[in-house]
N, C-alpha and C. Protein backbone atom coordinates (compact mmCIF):
# COMPACT_ATOMS: atom_id res chain seq x y z
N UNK A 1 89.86 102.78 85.60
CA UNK A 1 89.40 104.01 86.20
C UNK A 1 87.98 103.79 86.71
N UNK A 2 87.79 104.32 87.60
CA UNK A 2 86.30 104.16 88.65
C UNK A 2 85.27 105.24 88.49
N UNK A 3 84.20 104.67 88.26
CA UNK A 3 83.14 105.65 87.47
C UNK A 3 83.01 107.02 88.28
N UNK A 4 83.07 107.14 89.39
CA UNK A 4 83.45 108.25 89.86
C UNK A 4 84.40 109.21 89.01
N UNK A 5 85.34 108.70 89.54
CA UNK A 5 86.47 109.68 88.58
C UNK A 5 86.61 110.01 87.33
N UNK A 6 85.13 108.52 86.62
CA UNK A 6 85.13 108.93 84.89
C UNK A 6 84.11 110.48 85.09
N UNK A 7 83.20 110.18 85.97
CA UNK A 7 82.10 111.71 86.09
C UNK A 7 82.93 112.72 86.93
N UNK A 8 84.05 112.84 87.91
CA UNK A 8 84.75 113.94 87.80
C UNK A 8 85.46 114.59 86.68
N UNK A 9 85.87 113.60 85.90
CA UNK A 9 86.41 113.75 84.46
C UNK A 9 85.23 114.33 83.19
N UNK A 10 84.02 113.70 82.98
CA UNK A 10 83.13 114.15 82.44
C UNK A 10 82.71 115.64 82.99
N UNK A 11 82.53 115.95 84.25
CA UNK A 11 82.05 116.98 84.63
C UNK A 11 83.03 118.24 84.70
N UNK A 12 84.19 118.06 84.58
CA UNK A 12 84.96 118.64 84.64
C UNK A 12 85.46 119.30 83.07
N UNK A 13 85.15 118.53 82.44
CA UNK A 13 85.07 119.12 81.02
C UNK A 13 83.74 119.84 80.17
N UNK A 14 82.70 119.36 81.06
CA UNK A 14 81.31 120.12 80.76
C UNK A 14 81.28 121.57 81.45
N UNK A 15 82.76 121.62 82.49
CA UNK A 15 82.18 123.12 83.16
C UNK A 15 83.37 124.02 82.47
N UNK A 16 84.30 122.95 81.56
CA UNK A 16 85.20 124.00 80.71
C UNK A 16 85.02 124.58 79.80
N UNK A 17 84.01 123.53 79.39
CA UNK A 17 83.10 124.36 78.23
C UNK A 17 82.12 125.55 78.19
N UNK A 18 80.97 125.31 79.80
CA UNK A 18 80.35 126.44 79.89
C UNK A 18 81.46 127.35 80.58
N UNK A 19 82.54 127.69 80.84
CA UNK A 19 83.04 128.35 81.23
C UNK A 19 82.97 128.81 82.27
N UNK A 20 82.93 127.54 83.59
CA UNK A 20 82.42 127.86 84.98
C UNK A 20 83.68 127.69 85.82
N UNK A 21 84.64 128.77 85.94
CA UNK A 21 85.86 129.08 86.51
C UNK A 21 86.12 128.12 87.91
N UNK A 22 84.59 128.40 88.65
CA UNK A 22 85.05 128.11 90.05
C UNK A 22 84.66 126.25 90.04
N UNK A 23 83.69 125.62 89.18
CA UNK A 23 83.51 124.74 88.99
C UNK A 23 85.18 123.99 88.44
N UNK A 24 85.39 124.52 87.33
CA UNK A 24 86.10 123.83 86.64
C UNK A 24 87.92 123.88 87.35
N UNK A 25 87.94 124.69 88.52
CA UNK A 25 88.95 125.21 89.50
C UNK A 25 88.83 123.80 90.64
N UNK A 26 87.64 123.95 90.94
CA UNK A 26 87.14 123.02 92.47
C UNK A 26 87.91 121.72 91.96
N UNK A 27 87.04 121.02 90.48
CA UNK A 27 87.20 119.69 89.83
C UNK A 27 88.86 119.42 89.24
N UNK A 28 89.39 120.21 89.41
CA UNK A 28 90.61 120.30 88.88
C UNK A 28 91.93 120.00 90.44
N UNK A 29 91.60 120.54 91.32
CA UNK A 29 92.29 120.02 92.27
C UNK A 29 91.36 118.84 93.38
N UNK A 30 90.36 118.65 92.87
CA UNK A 30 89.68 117.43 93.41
C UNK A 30 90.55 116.50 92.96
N UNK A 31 90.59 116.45 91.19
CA UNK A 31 91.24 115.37 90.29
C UNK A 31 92.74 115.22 90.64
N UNK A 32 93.52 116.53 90.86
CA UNK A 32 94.81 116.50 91.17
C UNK A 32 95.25 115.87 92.67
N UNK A 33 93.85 116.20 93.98
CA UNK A 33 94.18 115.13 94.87
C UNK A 33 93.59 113.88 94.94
N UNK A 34 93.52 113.23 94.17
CA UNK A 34 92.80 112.26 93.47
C UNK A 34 93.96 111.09 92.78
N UNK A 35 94.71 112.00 92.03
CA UNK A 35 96.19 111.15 91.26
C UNK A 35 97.11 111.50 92.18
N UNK A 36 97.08 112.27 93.41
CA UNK A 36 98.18 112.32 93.97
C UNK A 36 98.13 111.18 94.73
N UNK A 37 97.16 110.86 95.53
CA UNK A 37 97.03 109.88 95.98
C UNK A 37 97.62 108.58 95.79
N UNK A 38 96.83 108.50 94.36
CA UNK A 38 97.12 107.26 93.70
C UNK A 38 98.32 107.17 93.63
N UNK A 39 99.52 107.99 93.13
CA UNK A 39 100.54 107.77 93.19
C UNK A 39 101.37 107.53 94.24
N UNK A 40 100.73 107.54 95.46
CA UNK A 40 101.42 107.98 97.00
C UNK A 40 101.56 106.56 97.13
N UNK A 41 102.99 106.29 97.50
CA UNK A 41 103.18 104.83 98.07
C UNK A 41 104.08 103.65 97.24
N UNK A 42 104.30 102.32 97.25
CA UNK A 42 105.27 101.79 96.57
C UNK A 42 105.09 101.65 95.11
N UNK A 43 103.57 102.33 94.72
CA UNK A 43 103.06 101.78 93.47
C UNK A 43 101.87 102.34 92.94
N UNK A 44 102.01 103.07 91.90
CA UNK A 44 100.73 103.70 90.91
C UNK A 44 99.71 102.45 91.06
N UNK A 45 98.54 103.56 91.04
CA UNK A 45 97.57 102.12 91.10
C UNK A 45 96.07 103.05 90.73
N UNK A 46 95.56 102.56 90.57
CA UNK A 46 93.64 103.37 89.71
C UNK A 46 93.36 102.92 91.73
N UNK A 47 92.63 104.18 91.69
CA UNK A 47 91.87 103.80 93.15
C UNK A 47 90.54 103.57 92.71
N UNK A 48 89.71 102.59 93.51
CA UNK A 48 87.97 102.03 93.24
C UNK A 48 87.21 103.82 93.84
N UNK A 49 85.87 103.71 93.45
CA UNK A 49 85.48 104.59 94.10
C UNK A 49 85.06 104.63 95.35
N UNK A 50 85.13 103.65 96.35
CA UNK A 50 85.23 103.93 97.94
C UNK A 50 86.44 104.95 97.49
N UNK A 51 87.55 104.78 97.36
CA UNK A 51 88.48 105.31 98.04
C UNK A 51 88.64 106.27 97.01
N UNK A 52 88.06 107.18 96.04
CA UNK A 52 87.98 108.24 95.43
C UNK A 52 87.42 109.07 96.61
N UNK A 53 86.27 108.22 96.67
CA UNK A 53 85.20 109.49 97.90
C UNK A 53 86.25 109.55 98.81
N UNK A 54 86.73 108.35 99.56
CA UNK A 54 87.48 108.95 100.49
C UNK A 54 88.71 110.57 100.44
N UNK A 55 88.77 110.69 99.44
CA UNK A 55 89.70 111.75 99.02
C UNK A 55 88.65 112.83 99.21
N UNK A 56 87.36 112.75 98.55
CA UNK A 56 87.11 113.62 97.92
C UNK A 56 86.08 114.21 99.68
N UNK A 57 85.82 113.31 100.57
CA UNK A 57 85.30 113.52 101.84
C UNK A 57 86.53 114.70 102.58
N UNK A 58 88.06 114.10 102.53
CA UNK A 58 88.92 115.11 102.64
C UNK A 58 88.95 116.32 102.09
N UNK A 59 88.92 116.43 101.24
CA UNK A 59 88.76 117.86 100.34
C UNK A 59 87.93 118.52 100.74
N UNK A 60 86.80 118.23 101.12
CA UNK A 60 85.68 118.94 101.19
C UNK A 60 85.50 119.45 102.83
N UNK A 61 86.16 118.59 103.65
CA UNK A 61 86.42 118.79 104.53
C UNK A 61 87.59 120.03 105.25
N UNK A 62 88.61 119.88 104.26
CA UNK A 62 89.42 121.35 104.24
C UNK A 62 88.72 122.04 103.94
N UNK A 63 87.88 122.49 102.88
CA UNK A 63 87.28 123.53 102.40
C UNK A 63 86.19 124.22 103.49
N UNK A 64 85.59 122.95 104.16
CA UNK A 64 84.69 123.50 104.91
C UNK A 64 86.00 124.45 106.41
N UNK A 65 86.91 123.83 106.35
CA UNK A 65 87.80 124.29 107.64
C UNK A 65 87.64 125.74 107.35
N UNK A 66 88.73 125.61 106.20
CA UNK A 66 89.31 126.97 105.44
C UNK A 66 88.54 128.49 105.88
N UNK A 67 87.08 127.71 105.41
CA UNK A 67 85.76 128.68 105.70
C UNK A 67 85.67 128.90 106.80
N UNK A 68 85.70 128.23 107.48
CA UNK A 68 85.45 128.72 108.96
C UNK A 68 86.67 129.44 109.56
N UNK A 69 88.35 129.04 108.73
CA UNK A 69 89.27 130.01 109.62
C UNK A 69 88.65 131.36 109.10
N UNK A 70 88.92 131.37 107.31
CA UNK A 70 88.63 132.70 107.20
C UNK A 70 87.39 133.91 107.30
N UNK A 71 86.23 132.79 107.61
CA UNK A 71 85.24 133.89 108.50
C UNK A 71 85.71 134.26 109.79
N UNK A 72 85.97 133.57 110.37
CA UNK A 72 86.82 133.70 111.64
C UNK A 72 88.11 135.03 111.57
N UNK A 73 88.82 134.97 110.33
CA UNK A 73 90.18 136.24 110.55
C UNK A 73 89.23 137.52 109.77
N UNK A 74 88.05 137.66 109.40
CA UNK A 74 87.28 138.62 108.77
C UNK A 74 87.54 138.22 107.25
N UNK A 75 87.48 137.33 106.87
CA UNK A 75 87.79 137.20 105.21
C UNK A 75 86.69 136.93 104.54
N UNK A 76 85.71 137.50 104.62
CA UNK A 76 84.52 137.09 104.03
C UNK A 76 84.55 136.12 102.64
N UNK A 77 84.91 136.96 102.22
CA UNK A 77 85.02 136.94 100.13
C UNK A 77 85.74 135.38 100.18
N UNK A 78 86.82 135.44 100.55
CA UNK A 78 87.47 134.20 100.68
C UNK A 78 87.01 132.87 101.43
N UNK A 79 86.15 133.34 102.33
CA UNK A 79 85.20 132.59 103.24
C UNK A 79 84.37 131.59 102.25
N UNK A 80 83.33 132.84 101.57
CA UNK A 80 82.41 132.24 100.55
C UNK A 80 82.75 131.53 99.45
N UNK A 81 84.19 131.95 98.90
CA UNK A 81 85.16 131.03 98.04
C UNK A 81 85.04 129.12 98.33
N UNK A 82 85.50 129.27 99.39
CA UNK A 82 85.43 128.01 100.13
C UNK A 82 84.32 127.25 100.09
N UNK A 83 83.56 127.74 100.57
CA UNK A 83 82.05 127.24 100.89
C UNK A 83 81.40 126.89 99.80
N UNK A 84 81.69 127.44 98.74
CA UNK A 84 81.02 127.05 97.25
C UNK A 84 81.99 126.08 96.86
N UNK A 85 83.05 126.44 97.00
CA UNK A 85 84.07 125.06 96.56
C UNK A 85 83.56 123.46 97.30
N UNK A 86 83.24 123.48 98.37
CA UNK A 86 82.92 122.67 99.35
C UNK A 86 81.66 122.39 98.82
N UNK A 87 80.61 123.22 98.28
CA UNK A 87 79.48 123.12 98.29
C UNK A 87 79.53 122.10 96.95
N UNK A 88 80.57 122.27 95.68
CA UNK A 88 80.16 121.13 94.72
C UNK A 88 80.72 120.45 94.74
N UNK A 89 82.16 120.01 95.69
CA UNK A 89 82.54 118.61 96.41
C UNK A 89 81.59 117.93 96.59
N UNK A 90 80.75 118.79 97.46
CA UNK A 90 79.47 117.94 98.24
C UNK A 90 78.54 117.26 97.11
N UNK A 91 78.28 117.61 95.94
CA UNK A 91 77.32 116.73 95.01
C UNK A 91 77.79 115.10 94.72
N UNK A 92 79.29 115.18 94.94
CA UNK A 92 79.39 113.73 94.71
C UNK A 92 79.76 112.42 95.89
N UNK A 93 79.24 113.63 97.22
CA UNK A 93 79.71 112.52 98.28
C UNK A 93 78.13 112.11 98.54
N UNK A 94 78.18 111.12 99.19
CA UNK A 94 76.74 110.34 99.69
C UNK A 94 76.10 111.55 100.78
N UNK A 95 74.77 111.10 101.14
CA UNK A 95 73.81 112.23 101.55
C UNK A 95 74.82 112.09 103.28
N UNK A 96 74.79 112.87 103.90
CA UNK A 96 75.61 113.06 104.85
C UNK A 96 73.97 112.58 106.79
N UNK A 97 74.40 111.50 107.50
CA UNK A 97 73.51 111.19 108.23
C UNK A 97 73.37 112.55 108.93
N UNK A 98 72.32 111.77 109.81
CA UNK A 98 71.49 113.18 110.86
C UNK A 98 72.38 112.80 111.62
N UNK A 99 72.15 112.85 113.21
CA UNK A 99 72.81 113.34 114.10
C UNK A 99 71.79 111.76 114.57
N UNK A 100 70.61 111.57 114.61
CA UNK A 100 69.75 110.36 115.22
C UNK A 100 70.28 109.60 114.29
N UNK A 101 70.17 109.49 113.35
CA UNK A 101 70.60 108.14 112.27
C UNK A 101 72.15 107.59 113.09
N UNK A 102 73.01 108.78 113.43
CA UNK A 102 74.62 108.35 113.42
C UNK A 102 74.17 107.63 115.32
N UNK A 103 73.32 107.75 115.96
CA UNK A 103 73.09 107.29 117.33
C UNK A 103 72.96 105.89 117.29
N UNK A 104 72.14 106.07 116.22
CA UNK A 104 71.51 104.51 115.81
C UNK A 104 72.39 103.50 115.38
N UNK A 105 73.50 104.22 114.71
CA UNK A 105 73.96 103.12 113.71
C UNK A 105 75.27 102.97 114.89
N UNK A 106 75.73 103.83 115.47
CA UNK A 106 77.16 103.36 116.45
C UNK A 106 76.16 102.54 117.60
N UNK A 107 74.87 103.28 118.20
CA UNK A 107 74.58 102.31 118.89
C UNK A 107 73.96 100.57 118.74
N UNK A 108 73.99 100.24 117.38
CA UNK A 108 74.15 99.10 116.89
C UNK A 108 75.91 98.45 117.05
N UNK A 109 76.58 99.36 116.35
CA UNK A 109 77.88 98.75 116.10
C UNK A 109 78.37 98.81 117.61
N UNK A 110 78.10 99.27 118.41
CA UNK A 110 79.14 99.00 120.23
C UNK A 110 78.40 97.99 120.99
N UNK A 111 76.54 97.64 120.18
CA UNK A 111 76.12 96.35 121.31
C UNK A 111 77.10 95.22 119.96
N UNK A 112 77.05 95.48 118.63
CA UNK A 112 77.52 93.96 118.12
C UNK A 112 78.92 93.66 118.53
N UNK A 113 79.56 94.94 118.93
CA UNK A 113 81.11 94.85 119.58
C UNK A 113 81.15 94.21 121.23
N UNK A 114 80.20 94.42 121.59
CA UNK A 114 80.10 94.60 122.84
C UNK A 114 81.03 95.35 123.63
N UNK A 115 81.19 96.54 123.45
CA UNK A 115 82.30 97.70 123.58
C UNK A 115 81.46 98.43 124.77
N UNK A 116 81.88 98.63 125.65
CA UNK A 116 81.51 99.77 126.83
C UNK A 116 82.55 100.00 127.74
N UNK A 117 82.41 101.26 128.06
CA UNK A 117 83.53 101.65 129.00
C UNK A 117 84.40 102.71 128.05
N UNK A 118 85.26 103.70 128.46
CA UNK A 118 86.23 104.66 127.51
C UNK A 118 87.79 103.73 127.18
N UNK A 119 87.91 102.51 127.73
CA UNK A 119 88.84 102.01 127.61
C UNK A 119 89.00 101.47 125.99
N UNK A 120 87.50 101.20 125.89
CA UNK A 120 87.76 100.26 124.38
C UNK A 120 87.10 101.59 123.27
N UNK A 121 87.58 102.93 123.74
CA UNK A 121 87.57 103.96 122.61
C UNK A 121 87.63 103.71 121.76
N UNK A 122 89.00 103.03 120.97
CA UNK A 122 89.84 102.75 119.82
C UNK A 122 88.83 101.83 118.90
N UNK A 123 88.79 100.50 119.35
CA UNK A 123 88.15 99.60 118.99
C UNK A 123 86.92 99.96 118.69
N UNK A 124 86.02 100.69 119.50
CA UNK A 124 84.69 100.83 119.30
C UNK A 124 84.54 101.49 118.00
N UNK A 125 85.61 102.93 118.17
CA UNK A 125 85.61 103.81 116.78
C UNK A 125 85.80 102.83 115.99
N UNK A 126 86.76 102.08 115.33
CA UNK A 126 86.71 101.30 114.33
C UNK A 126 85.94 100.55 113.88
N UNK A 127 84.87 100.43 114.58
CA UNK A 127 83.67 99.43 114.27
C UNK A 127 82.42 100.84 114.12
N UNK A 128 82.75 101.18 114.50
CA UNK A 128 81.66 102.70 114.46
C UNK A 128 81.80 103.19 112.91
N UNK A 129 83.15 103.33 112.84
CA UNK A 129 83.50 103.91 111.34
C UNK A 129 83.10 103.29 110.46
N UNK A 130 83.46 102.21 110.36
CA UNK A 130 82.63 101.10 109.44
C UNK A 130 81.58 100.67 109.25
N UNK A 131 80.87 100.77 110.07
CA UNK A 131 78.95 100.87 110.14
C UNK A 131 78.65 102.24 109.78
N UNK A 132 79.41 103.58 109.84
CA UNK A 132 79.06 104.64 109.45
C UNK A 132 79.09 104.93 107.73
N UNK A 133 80.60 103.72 107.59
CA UNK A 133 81.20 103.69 106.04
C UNK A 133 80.95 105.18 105.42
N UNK A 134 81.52 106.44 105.72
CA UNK A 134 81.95 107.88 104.81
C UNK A 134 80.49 108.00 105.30
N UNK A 135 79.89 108.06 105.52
CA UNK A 135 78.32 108.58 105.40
C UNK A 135 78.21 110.15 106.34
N UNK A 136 79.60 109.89 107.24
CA UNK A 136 79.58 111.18 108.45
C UNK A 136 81.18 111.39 108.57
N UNK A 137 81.06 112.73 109.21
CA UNK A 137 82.37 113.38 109.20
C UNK A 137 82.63 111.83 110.45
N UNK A 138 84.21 111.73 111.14
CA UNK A 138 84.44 111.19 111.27
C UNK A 138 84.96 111.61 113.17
N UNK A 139 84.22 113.26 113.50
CA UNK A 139 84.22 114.29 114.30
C UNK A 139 82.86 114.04 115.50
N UNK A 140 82.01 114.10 114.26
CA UNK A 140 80.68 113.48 115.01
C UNK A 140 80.48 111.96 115.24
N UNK A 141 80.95 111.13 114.59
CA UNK A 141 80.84 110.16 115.26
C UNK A 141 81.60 110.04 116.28
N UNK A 142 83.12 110.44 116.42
CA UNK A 142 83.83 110.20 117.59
C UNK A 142 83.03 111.03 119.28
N UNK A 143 82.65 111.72 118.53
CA UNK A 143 81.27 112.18 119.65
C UNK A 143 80.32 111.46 119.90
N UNK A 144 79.78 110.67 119.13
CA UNK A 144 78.46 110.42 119.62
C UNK A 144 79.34 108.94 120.31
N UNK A 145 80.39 107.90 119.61
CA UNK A 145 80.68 107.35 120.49
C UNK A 145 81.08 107.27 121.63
N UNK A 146 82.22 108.82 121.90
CA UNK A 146 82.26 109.08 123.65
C UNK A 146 80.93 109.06 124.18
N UNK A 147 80.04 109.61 123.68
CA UNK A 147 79.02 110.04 124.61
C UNK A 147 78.15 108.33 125.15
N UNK A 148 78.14 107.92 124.30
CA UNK A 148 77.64 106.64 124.44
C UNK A 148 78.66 105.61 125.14
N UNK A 149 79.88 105.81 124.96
CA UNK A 149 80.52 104.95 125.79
C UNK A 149 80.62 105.40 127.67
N UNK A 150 80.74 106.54 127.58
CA UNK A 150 80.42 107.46 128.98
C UNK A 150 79.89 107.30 129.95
């Protein structure tokens, strides 16, 4: 098991104790898409913690959606539900780049590719993603690389 998931596990039992509903709610289907995962495919397997976060970047990423449909249909209450759910996802993902940091780092990864033009989209993203490694939604970079490939 990957120290990540031992401190979703630790933390998740420290908020059962203080009796923190929405904490101990959030960490509970973090953990549940967490083993679902793991189980997904020809073979149970412990995931490392890259690929915990990677789950846990998803999660947090619905949550942030969620929020935005249901401010969007007038759901306030349910809105803010979300957003706090999202909000202590967010303590265990890495600090999330600026908007200049993510310029910097794709415009490194498309001169070491030597990628220009919209043709080599695909390729570029994949080398973009990986110099970004989880650090950014995966929305903004595909932006900042159109824009730069453009």
């Amino acid at each position: 098991m990957g120290t990540l998931k031992d401190r979703l596990n630790d933390d998740l039992h420290a908020a059962m104790k203080s009796r923190d509903d929405l904490t101990t709610s959030t960490l509970r289907l973090a953990l549940a898409a967490v083993r679902t995962a793991e189980t997904t495919g020809d073979e149970e397997r412990d995931f490392s913690d890259d690929e915990v976060l990677s789950v846990l970047t998803k999660e947090a990423k619905k949550r942030r959606d969620a929020a935005s449909a249901f401010a969007g249909a007038g759901r306030a209450e349910q809105a803010a539900k979300e957003t706090a759910e999202g909000e202590i996802l967010d303590r265990y993902l890495p600090k999330q780049l600026s908007d200049a940091e993510i310029a910097e780092i794709v415009a490194g990864a498309l001169t070491a590719g030597g990628f220009s033009g919209k043709a080599q989209m695909g390729p570029a993203m994949k080398a973009a993603q990986a110099a970004v490694a989880g650090r950014a939604e995966g929305g903004r970079v595909a932006a900042e690389v159109r824009r730069q490939l453009g």
